[in-house]
Protein backbone atom coordinates (compact mmCIF):
# COMPACT_ATOMS: atom_id res chain seq x y z
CA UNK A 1 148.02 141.59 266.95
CA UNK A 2 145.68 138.68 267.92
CA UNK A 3 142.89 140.38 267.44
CA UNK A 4 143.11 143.66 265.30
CA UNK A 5 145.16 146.77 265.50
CA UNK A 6 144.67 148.51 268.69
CA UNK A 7 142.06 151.90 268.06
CA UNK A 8 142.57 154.82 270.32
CA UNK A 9 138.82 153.99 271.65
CA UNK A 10 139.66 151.05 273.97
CA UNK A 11 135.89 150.34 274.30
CA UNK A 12 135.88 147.55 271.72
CA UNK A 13 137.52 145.75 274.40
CA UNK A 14 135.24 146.81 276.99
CA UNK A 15 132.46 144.82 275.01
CA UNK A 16 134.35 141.91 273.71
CA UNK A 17 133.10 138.44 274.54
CA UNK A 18 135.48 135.42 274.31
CA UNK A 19 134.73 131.86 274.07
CA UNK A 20 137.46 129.01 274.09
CA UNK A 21 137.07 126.20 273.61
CA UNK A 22 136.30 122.83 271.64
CA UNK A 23 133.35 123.05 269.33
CA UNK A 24 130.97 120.41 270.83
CA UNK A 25 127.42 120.55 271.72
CA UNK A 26 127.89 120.05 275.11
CA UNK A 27 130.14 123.66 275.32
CA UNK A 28 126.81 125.55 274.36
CA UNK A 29 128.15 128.25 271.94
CA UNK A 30 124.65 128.23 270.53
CA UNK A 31 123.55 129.24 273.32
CA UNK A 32 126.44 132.20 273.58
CA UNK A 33 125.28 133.35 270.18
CA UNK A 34 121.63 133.86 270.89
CA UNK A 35 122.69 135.16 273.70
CA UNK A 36 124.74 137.66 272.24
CA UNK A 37 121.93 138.40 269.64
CA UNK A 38 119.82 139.23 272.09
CA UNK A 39 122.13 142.26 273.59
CA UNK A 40 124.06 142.84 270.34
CA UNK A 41 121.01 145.57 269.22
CA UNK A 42 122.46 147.39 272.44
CA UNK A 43 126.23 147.81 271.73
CA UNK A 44 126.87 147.91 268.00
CA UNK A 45 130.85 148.39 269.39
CA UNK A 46 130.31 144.58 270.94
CA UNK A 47 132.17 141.19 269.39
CA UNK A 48 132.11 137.48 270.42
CA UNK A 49 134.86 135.71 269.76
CA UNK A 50 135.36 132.16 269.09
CA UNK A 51 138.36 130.23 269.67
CA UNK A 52 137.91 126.72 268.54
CA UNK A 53 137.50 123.96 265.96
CA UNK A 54 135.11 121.09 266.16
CA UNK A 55 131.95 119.16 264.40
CA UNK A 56 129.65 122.40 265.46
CA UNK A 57 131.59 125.09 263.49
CA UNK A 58 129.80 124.40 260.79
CA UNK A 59 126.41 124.96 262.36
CA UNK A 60 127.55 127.70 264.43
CA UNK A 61 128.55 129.83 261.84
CA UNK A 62 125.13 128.99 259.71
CA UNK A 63 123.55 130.14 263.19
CA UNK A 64 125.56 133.43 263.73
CA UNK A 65 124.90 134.33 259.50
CA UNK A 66 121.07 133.66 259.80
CA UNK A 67 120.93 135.80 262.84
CA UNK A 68 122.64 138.24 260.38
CA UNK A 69 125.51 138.51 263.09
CA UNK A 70 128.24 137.14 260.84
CA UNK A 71 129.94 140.16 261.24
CA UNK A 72 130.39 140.30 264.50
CA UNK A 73 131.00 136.96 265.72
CA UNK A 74 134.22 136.02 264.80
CA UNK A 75 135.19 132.03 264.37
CA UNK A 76 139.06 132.27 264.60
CA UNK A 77 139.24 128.23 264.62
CA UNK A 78 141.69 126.05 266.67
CA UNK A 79 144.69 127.72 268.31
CA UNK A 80 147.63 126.01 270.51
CA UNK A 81 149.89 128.70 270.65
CA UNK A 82 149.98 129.54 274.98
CA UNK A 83 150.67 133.15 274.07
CA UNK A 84 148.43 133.35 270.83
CA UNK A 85 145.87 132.38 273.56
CA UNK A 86 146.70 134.76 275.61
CA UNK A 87 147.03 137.88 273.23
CA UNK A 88 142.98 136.78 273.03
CA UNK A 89 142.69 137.20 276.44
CA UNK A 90 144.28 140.35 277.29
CA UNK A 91 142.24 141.33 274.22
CA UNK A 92 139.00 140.74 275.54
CA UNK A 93 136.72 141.46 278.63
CA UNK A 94 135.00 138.40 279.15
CA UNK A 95 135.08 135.24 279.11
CA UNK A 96 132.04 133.42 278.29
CA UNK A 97 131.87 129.64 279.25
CA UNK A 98 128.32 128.49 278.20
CA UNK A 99 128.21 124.98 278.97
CA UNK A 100 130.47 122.40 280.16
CA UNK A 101 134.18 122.02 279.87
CA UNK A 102 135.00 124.68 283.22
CA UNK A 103 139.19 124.42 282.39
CA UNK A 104 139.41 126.71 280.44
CA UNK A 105 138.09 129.05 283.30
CA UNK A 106 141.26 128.62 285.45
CA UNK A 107 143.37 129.90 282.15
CA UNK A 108 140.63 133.04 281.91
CA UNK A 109 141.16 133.81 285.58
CA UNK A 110 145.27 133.72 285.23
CA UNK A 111 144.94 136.31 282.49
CA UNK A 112 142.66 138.82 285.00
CA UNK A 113 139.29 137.82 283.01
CA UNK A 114 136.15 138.10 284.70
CA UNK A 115 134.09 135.18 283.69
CA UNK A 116 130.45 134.14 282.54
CA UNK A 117 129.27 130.28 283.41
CA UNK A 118 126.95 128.48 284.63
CA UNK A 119 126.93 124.94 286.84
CA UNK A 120 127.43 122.33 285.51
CA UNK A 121 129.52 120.05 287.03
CA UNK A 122 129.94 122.29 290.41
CA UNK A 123 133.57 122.89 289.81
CA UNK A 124 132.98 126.39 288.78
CA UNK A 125 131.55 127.07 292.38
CA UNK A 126 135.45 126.34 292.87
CA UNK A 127 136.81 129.46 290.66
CA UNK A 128 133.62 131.39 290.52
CA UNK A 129 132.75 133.79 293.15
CA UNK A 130 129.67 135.16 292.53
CA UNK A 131 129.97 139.18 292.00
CA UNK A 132 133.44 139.16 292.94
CA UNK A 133 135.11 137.66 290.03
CA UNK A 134 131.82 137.06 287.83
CA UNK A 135 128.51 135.82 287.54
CA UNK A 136 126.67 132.62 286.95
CA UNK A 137 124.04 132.49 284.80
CA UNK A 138 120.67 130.14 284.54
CA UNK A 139 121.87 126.94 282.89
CA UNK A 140 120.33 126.06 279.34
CA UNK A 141 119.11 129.77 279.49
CA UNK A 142 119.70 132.28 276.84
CA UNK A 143 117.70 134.88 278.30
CA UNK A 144 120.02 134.58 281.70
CA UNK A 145 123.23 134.65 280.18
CA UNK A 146 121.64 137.66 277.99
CA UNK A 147 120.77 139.83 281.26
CA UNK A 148 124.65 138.94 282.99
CA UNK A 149 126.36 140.22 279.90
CA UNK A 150 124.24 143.30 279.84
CA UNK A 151 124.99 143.72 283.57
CA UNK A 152 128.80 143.33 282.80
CA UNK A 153 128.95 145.37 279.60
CA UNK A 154 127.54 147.95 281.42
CA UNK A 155 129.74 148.86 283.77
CA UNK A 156 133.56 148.04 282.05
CA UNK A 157 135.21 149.37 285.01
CA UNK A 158 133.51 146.99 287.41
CA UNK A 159 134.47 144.15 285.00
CA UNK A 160 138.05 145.13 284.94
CA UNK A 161 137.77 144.99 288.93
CA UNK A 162 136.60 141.59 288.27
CA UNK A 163 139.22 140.87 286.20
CA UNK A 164 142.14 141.61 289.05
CA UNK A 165 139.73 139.48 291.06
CA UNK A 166 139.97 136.48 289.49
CA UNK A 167 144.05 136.87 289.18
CA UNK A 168 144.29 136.88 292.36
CA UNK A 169 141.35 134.42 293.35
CA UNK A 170 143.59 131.96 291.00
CA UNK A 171 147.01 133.16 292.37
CA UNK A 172 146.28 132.83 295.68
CA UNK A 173 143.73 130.33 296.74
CA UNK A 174 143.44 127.72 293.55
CA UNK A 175 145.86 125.12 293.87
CA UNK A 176 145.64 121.91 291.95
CA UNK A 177 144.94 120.09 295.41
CA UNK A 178 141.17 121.59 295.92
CA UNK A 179 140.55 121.10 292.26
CA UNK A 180 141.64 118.04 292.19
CA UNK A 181 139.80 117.23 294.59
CA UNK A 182 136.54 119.02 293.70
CA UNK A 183 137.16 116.65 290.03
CA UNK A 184 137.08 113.53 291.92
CA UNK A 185 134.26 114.35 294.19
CA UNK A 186 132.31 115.40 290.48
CA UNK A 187 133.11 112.22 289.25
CA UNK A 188 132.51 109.89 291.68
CA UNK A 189 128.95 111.82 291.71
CA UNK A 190 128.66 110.84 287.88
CA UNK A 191 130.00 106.63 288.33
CA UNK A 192 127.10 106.52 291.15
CA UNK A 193 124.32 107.97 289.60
């Protein structure tokens, strides 16, 4: 198993975060880990998980042992493997995109994830339907992100509703047309600034 050996309580998965995702500062995982901190008093059953390698691990890790979360934030480093990547997502109940890098959402969305971001670059607003599929959060905010994953780990059933939401919000109405074109609109933005 990706993850560990199932337990007959299925409510570690309820209240697992997931993160994936190259290690940079501009993804925010700091900002997922203080986050996390700040509910983790709340739900000792809760984990974040990391997928991803990059110049931050390092500090990362330093960050999640001083907040004397080591235990409970777990760095798995870089994985490639499509269904490796996958056995994390059907393993966890949300996915947690903290700062910029909103690709990895589509994947999230294909495996029936309800997802955690905020805006960045707007294309979330493409995949993101606000209380349908997930929730944005306050960007640069730890406290925000902190309340939406209380919300969310509060009510596991609604998140699983979420979940089927965002399969089908990706099955059905994402195509690589509007998010192409959502890109190019985002970048032209950036060249004329």
């Amino acid at each position: 198993k990706a993850i560990r050996e199932r337990d007959e309580n299925d409510y570690i998965k309820d209240r697992r975060l997931l993160h994936i995702g190259r290690l940079v500062k501009w993804k925010r995982v700091d900002l997922l880990i203080e986050a996390f901190r700040k509910v983790a008093a709340d739900y000792p059953e809760a984990e974040l998980v990391i997928v991803g390698d990059g110049p931050e691990l390092d500090r990362l890790k330093q960050q999640a042992s001083d907040l004397q979360l080591a235990d409970r934030i777990r760095f798995i480093g870089a994985v490639y493997d499509p269904k490796m990547l996958g056995a994390y997502m059907n393993e966890s109940s949300i996915y947690v995109l903290a700062g910029m890098g909103g690709l990895s959402i589509n994947d999230a969305m294909t495996y029936g994830m309800p997802v955690l971001c905020a805006v960045c670059d707007s294309t979330e607003r493409d995949l993101v339907m606000e209380g349908r599929n997930g929730y944005f959060f306050k960007d640069g905010d730890a406290d925000s992100l902190a309340e939406r994953i209380r919300e969310m780990f509060e009510s596991p059933e609604r998140c699983r509703e979420m979940g089927k939401e965002s399969e089908r919000i990706i099955r059905e109405k994402i195509n690589m047309e509007t998010v192409s074109k959502r890109y190019l609109k985002a970048f032209q933005e950036i060249i004329s600034q």
